[in-house]
C-alpha atoms as a PDB file:
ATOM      1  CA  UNK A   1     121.936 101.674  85.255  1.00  0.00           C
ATOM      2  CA  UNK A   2     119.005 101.144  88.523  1.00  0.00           C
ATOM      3  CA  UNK A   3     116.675 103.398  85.789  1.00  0.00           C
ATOM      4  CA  UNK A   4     117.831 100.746  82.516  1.00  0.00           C
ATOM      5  CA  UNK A   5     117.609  97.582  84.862  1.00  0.00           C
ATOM      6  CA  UNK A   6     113.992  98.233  85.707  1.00  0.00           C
ATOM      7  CA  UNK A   7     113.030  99.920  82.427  1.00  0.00           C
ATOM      8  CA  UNK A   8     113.782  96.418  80.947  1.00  0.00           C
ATOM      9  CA  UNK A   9     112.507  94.662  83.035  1.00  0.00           C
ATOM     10  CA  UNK A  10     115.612  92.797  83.238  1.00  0.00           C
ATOM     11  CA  UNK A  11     115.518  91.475  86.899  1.00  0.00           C
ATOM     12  CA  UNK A  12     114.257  87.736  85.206  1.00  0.00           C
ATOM     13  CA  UNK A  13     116.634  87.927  82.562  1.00  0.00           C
ATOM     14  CA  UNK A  14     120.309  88.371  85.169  1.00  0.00           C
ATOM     15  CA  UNK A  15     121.494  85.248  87.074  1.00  0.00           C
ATOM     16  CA  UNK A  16     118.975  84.801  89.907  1.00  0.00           C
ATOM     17  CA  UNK A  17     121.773  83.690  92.191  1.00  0.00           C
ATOM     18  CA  UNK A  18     123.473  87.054  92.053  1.00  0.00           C
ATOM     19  CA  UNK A  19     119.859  88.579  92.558  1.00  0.00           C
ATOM     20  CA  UNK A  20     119.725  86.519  95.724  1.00  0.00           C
ATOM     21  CA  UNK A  21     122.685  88.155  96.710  1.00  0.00           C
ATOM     22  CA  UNK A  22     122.084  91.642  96.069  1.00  0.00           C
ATOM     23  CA  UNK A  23     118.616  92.324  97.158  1.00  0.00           C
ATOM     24  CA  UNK A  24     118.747  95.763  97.583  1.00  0.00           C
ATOM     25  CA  UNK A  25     121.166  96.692  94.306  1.00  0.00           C
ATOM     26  CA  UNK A  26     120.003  94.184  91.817  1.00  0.00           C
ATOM     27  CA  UNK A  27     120.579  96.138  89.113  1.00  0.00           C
ATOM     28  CA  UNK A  28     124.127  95.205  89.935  1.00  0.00           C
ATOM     29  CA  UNK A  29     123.823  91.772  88.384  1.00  0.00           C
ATOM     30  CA  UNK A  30     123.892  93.804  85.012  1.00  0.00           C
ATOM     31  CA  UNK A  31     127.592  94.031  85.480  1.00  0.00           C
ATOM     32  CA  UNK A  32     130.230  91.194  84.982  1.00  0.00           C
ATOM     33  CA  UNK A  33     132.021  91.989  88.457  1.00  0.00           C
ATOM     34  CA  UNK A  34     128.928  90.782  90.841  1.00  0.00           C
ATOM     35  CA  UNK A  35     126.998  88.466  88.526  1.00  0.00           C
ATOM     36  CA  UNK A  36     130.434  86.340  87.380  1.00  0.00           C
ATOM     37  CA  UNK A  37     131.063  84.769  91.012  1.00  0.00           C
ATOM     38  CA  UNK A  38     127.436  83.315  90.676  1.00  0.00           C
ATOM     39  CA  UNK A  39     128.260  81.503  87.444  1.00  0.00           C
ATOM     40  CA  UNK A  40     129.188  77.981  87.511  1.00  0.00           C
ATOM     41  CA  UNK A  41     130.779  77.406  83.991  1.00  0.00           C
ATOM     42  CA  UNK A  42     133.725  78.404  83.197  1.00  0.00           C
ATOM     43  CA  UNK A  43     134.235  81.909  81.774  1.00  0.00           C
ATOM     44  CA  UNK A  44     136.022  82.896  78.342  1.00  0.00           C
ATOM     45  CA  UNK A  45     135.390  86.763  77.983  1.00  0.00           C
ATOM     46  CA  UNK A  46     136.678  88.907  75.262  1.00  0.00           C
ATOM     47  CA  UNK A  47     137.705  91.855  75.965  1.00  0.00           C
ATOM     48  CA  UNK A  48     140.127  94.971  74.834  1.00  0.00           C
ATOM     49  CA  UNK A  49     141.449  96.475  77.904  1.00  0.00           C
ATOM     50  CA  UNK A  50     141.232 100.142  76.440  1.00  0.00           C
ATOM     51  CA  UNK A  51     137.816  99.638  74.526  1.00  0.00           C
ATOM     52  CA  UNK A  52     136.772 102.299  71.998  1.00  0.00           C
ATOM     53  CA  UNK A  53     133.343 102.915  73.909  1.00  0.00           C
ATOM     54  CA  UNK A  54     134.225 102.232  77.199  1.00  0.00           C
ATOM     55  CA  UNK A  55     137.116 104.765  77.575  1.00  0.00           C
ATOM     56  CA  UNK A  56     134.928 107.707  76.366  1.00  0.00           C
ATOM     57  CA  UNK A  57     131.544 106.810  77.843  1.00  0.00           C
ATOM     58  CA  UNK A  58     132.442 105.469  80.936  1.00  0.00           C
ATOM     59  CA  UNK A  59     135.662 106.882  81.922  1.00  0.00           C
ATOM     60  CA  UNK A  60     134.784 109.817  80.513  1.00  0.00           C
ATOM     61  CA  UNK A  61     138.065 111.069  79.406  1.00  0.00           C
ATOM     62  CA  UNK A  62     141.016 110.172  77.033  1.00  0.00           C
ATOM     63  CA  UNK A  63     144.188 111.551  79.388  1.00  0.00           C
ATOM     64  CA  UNK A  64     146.767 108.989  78.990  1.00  0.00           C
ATOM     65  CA  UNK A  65     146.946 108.988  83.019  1.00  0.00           C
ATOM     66  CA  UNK A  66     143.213 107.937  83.448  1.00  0.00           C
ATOM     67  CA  UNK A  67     143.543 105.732  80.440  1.00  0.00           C
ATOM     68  CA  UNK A  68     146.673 103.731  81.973  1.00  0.00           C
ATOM     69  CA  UNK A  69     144.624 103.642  85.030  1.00  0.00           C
ATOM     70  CA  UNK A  70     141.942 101.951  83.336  1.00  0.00           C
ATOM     71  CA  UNK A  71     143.541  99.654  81.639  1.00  0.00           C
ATOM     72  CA  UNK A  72     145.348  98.612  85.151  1.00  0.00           C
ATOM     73  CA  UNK A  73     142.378  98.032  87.017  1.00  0.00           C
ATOM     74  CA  UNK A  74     140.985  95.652  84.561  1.00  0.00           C
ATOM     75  CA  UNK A  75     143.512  93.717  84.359  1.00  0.00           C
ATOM     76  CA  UNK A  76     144.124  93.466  87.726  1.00  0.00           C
ATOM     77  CA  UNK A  77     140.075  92.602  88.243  1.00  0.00           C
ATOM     78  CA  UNK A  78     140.570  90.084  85.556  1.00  0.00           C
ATOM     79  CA  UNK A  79     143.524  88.011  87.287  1.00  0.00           C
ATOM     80  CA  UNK A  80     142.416  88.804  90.556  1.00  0.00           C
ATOM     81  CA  UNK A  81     138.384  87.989  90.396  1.00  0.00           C
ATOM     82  CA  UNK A  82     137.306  86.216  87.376  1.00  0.00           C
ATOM     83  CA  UNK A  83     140.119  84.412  86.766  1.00  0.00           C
ATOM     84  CA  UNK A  84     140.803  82.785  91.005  1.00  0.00           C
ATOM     85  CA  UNK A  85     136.772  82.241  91.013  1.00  0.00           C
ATOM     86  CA  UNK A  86     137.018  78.778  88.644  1.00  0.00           C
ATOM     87  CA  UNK A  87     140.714  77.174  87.533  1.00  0.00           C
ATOM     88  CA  UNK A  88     138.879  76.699  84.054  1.00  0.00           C
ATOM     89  CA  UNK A  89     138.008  80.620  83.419  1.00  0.00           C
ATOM     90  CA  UNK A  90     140.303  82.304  80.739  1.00  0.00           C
ATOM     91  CA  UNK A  91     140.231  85.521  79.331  1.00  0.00           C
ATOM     92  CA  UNK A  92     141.048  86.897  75.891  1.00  0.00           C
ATOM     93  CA  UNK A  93     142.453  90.537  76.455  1.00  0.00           C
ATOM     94  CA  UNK A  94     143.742  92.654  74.464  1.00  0.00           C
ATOM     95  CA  UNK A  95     145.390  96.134  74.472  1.00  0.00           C
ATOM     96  CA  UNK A  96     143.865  97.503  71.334  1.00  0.00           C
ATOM     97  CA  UNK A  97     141.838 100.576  71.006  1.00  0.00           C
ATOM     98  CA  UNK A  98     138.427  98.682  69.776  1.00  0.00           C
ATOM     99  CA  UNK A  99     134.787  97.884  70.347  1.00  0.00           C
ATOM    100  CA  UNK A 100     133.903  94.079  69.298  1.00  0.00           C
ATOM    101  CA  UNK A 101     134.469  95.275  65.508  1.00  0.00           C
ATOM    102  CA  UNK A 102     138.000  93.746  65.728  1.00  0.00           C
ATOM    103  CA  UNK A 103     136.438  90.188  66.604  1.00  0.00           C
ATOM    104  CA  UNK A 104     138.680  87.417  64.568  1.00  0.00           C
ATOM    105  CA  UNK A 105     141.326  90.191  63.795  1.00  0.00           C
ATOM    106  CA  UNK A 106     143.508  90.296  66.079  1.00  0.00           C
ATOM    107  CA  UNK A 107     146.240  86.909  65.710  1.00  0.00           C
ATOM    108  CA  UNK A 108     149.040  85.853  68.441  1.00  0.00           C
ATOM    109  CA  UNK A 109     151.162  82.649  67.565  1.00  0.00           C
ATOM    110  CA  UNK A 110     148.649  81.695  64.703  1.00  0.00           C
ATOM    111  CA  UNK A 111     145.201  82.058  67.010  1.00  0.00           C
ATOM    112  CA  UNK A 112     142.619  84.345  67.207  1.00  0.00           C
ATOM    113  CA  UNK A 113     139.868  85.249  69.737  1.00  0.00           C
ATOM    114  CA  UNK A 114     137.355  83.027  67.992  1.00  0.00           C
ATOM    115  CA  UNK A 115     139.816  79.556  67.275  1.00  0.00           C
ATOM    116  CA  UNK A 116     141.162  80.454  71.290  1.00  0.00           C
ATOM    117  CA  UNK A 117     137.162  79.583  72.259  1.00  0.00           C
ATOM    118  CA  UNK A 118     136.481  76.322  69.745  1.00  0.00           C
END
């Protein structure tokens, strides 16, 4: 990620508040865990807690042990960081095996990720 961050050139394009705070690791602010607590709106990601890319490229395997692991971490990130940082932050997370294709899809009590936003 250091080698894609300065590829791109993307030090302008990340919250300069979480560049501030990671001067030497800035390619950090790619990631949702550092730059979030520099954001001042409130949050609404959407996210699947065992995502179709994720598991494979970054995990790097698909043992059910790992996997559970995974999925436990995130959550626990999730109600633990993004969602203590601002009273208004939500989340949308779900437990299905997808990669942004199921966008809209996926319905509990009548809502979707899209109407949960509007």
């Amino acid at each position: 990620m250091i080698w894609t961050f300065e590829w791109m050139a993307a030090r302008e394009g990340v919250n300069q508040d979480c560049i501030k705070a990671n001067p030497d690791n800035e390619w950090r602010c790619f990631f949702a865990q550092y730059t979030a607590p520099h954001i001042k709106t409130p949050i609404f990601p959407l996210q699947a807690i065992y995502d179709s890319w994720q598991i494979p490229n970054d995990l790097g395997t698909n043992a059910p042990a790992q996997v559970n692991l995974w999925g436990k971490n995130l959550h626990t990130y999730l109600n633990d960081g993004l969602l203590r940082l601002n009273s208004n932050n939500g989340v949308f997370l779900d437990s299905c095996f997808h990669h942004c294709g199921a966008w809209g899809d996926i319905h509990i009590n009548g809502k979707n990720q899209v109407s949960t936003i509007y």
